[in-house]
Protein backbone atom coordinates (compact mmCIF):
# COMPACT_ATOMS: atom_id res chain seq x y z
CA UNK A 1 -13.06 33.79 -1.50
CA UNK A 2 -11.76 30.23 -0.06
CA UNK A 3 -9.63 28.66 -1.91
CA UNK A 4 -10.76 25.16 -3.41
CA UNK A 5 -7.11 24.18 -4.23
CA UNK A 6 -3.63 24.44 -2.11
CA UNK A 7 -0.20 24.35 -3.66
CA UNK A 8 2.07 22.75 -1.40
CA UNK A 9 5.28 24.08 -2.45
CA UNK A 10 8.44 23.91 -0.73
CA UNK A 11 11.28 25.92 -2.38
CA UNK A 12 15.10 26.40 -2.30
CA UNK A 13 17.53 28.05 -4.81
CA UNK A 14 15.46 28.16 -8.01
CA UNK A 15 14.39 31.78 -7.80
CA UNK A 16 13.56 31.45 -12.37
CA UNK A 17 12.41 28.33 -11.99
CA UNK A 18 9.47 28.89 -8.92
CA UNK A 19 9.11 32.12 -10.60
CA UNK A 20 8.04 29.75 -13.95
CA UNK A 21 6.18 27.19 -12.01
CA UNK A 22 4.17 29.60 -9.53
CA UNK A 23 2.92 31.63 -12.73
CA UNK A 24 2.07 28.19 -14.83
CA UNK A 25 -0.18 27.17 -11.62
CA UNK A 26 -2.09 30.38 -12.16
CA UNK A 27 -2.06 31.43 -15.75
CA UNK A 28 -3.55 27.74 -16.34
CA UNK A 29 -6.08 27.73 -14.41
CA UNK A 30 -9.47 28.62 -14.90
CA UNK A 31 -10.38 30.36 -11.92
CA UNK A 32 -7.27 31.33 -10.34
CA UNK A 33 -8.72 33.36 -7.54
CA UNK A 34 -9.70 29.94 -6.05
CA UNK A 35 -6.19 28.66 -6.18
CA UNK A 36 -3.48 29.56 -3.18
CA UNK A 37 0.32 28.58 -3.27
CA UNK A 38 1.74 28.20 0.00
CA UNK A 39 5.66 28.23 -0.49
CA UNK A 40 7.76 27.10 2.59
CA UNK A 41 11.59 28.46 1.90
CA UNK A 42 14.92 28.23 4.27
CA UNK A 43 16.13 31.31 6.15
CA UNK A 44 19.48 30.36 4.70
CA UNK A 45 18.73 30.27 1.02
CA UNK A 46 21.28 31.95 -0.82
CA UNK A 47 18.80 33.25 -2.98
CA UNK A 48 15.77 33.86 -0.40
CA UNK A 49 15.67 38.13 -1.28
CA UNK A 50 15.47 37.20 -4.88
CA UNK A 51 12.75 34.48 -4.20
CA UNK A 52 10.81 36.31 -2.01
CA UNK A 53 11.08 39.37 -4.43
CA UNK A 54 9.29 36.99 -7.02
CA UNK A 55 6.33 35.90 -5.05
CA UNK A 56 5.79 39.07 -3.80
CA UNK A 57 5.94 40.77 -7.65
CA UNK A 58 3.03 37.90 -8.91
CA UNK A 59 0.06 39.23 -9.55
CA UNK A 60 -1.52 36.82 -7.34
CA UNK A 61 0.33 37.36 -4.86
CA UNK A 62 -2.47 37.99 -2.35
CA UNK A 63 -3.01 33.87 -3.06
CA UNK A 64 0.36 33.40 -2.41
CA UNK A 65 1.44 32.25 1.07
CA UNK A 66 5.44 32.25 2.29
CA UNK A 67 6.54 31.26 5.28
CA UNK A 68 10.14 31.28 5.98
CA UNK A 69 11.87 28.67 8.04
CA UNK A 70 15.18 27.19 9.56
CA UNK A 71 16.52 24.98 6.92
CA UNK A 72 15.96 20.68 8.00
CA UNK A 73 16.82 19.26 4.48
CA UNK A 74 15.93 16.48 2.16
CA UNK A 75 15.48 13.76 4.66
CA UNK A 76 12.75 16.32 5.87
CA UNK A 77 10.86 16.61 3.40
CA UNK A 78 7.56 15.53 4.70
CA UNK A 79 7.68 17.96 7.66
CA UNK A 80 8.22 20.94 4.84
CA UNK A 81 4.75 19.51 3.20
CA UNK A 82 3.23 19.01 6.74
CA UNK A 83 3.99 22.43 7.08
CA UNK A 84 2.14 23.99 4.13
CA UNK A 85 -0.56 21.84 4.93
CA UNK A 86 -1.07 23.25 8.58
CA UNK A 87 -1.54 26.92 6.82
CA UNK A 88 -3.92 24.99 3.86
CA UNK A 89 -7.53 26.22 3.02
CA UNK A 90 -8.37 24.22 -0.05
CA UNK A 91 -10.42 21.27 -0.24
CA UNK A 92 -7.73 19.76 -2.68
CA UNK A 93 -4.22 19.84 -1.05
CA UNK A 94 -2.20 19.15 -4.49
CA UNK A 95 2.05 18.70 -3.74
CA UNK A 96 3.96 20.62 -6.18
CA UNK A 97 8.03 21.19 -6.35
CA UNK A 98 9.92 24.52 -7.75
CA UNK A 99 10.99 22.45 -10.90
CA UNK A 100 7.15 21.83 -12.09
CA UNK A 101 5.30 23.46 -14.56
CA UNK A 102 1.45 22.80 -15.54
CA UNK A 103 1.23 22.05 -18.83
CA UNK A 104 -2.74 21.85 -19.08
CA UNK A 105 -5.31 24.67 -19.07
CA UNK A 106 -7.99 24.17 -16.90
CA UNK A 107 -6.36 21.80 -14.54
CA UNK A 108 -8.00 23.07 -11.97
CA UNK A 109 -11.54 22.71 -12.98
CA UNK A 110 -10.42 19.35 -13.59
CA UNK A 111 -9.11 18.35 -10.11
CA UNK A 112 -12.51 19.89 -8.64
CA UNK A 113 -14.40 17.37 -11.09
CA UNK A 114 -13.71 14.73 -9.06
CA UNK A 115 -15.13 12.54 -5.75
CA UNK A 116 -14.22 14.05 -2.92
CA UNK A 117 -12.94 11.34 -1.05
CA UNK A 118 -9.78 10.01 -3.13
CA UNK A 119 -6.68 10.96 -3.85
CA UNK A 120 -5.65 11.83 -7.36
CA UNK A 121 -2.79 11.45 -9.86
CA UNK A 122 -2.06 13.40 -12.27
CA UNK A 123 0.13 12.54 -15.28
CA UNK A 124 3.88 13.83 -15.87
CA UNK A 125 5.71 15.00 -18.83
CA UNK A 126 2.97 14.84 -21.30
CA UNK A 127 3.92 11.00 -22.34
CA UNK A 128 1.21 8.86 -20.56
CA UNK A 129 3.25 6.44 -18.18
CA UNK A 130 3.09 4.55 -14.56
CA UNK A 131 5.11 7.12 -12.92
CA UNK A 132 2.25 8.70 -10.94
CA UNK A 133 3.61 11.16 -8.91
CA UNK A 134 2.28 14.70 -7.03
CA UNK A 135 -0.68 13.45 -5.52
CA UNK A 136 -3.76 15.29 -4.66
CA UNK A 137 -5.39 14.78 -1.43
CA UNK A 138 -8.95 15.58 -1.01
CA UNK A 139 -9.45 16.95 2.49
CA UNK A 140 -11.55 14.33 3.40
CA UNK A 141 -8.78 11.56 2.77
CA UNK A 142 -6.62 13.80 4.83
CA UNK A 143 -8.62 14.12 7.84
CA UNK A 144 -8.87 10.46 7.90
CA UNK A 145 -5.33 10.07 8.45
CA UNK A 146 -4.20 13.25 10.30
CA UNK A 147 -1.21 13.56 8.71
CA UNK A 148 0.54 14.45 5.41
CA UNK A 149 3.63 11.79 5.40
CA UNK A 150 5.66 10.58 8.01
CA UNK A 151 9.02 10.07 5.38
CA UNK A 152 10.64 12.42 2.91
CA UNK A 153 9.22 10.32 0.19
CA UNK A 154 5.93 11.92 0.34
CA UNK A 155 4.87 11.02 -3.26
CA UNK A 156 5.56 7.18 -2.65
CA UNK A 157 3.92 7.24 1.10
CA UNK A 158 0.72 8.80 -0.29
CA UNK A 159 0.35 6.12 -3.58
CA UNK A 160 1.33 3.03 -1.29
CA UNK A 161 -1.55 3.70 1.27
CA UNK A 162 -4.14 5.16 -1.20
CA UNK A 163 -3.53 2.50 -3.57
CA UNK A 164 -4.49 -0.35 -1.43
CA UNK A 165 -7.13 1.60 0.05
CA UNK A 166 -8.67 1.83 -3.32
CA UNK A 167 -9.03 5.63 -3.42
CA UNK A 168 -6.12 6.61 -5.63
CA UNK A 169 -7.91 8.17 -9.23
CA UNK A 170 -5.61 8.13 -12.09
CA UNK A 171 -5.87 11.59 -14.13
CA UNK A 172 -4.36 11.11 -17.46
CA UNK A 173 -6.15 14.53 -18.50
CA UNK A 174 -3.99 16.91 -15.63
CA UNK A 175 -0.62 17.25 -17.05
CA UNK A 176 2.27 19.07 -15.45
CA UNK A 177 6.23 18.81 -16.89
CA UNK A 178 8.91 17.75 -14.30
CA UNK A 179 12.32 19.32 -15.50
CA UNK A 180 14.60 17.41 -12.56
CA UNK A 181 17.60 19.72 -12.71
CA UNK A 182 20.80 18.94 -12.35
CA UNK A 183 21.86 21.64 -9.86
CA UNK A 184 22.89 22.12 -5.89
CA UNK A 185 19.26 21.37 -4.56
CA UNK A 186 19.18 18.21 -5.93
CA UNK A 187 22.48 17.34 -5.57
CA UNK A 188 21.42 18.12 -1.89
CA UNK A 189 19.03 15.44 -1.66
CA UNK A 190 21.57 12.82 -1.18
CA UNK A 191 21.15 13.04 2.68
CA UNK A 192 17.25 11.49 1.35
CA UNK A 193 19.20 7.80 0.79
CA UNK A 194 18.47 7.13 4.27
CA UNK A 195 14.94 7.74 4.59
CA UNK A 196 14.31 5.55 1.68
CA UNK A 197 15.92 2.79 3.76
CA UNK A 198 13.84 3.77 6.45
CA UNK A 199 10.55 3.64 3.93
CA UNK A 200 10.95 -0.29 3.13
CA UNK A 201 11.40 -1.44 7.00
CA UNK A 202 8.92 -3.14 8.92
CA UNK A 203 8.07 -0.15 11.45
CA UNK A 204 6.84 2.28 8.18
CA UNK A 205 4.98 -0.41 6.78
CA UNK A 206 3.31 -1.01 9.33
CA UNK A 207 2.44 2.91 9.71
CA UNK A 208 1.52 2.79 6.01
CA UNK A 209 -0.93 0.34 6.46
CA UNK A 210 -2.56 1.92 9.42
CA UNK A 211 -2.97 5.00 7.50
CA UNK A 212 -4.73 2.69 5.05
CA UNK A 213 -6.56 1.04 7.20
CA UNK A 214 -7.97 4.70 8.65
CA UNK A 215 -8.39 5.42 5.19
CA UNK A 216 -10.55 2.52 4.54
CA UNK A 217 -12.46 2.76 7.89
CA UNK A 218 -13.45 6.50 7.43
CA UNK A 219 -17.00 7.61 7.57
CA UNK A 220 -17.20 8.35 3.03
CA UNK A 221 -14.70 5.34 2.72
CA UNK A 222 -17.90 2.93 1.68
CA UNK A 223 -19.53 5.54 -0.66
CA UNK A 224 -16.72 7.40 -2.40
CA UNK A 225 -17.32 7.21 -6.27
CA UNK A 226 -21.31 6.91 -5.63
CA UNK A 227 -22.67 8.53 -8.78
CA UNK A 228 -19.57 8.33 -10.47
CA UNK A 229 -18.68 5.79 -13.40
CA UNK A 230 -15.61 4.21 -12.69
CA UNK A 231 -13.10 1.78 -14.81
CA UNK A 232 -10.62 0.02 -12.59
CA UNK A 233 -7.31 -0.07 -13.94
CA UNK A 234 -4.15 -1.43 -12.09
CA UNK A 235 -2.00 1.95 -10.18
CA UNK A 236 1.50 0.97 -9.65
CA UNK A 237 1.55 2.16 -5.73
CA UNK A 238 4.78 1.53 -4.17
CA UNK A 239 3.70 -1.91 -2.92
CA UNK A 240 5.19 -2.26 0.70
CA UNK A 241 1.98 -2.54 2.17
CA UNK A 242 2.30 -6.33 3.53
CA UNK A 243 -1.19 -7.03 2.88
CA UNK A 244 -3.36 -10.78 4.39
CA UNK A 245 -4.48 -13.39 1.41
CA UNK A 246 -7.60 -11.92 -0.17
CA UNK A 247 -7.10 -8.59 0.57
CA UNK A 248 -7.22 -5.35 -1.86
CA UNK A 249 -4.66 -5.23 -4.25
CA UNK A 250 -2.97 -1.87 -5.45
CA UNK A 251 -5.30 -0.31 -7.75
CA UNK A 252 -6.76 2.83 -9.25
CA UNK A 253 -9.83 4.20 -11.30
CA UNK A 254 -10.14 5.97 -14.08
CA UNK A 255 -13.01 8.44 -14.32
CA UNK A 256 -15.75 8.19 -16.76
CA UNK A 257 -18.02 10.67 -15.70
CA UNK A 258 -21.26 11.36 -13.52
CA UNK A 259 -23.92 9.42 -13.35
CA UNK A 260 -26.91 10.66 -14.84
C-alpha cells in the first residue's frame, strides 16, 4: 500500500530516544500501514549498530526506510531533509527529529483531513502557543517549489514562505512533545550559528520569496481551501520576506470543517 504520510527523520546518537519517537509515530496512528519513516543516519555515529538494530527490531519496520550516509552536520541540515524527501512516497511529507514524540492518537487521520495544497502546523508540547514548528508539506506545495529548504533552518524557511503565501494551516488538534536534550547532538549544532546569519541576508530572502512567489503562482494556488471553512488567524512566520505595500501579510487558517 502507498504510503499517505512520510516521516522525515534524520537521526544521530539517540538510539532510546528514536527508538521512543519512531514507535509513538506508529502506535498513534490510526492506520499505520499508510505511514513510512525514512531515517537518514551518519556512517560515523557512535551508536549507528545500536540504532540500526532498533529500526530494524520495529514491527513496522517494512515502513521504515534507513539510509546511511557520510556525516555533513548541523549547518546541513536541509540537505539531510532533502534527502529523505528524494526517497518520499507520501502525499504529506511531515519533518520530524529523534527527540519528538506524538502525543495525539489519530494524528494521522488528522493531517489527511486537510486541503491538499497547504502546509500544516502542528502544535508542540501540549500548551497551545506561537511556536509552530515541524511543518507538513502537502506534495502539491512541494512540487511547486522543487525543493525542501535551501538552509539548516528548515522549520523557519518553510513558515516564512508559506506564511506569506497564505497556505500555512494552523493544527492546534496534532500534538507532538519536543524534549530538546541537553546532550552531544545538540551541543553539536553550534556549527548551525552561521547559517542563521546566512537566513536573515538579502540573497535568502530573496530565495524565500521566490519560493513564495512559486507557491502563490502554482496551478491549486487560487483554489486551495475550496469547500473548506476557514477562520484566518495571524501565524507568526519568520517574517524576512521583504514584502511591496499592500501585499499579503503572514498569516494562517484555522480549519473549521467541509463544506456541506
Amino acid at each position: 500500500m502507498k504510503p499517505s504520510i512520510s516521516i522525515l527523520l534524520p537521526a544521530r546518537g539517540r538510539p532510546k530516544n528514536l527508538k521512543s519517537s519512531v514507535s509513538s509515530v506508529f502506535d498513534q496512528a490510526t492506520r499505520p500501514d499508510e505511514v513510512e519513516v525514512i531515517v537518514i543516519l551518519d556512517d560515523d555515529d557512535p551508536c549507528l549498530k545500536e540504532e540500526m538494530g532498533i529500526l530494524q527490531d520495529n514491527k513496522y519496520a517494512d515502513n521504515i526506510q534507513v539510509s546511511v550516509d557520510k556525516r555533513l552536520g548541523y549547518s546541513q541540515m536541509h540537505r539531510y531533509y532533502q534527502q529523505c524527501v528524494d526517497g518520499a512516497k507520501g502525499d504529506w511529507l511531515f519533518m520530524w527529529n529523534d527527540d519528538i514524540e506524538m502525543a495525539c492518537p489519530g494524528w494521522d487521520d488528522l493531517t489527511r483531513d486537510a486541503p491538499a495544497f497547504c502546509v500544516q502546523f502542528p502544535r508542540r508540547d501540549i500548551v497551545k502557543t506561537t511556536d509552530y514548528t515541524l511543518p507538513v508539506i502537502g506534495r502539491p506545495v512541494y512540487e511547486a517549489i522543487g525543493h525542501y529548504s535551501m538552509n539548516a533552518y528548515c522549520d523557519a524557511w518553510i513558515s516564512d514562505y508559506s506564511a506569506f503565501a497564505g497556505t500555512s494551516v494552523i493544527r492546534d488538534d496534532i500534538v507532538f512533545t519536543h524534549h530538546r536534550l541537553a546532550d552531544q547532538t545538540l551541543a553539536d549544532q553550534a556549527d548551525g550559528g552561521k547559517e542563521w546569519h546566512r537566513f536573515t541576508q538579502d540573497e535568502q530572502m530573496k530565495m524565500r520569496r521566490a519560493d513564495m512567489t512559486k507557491v502563490i503562482s502554482a496551478p491549486g494556488y487560487a483554489d486551495r481551501f475550496k469547500g473548506w471553512d476557514i477562520e484566518v488567524d495571524f501565524h507568526v512566520g519568520v517574517d524576512y520576506i521583504k514584502l511591496a505595500e499592500g501585499e499579503l501579510r503572514a498569516q494562517g487558517v484555522r480549519l473549521k470543517g467541509r463544506r456541506a
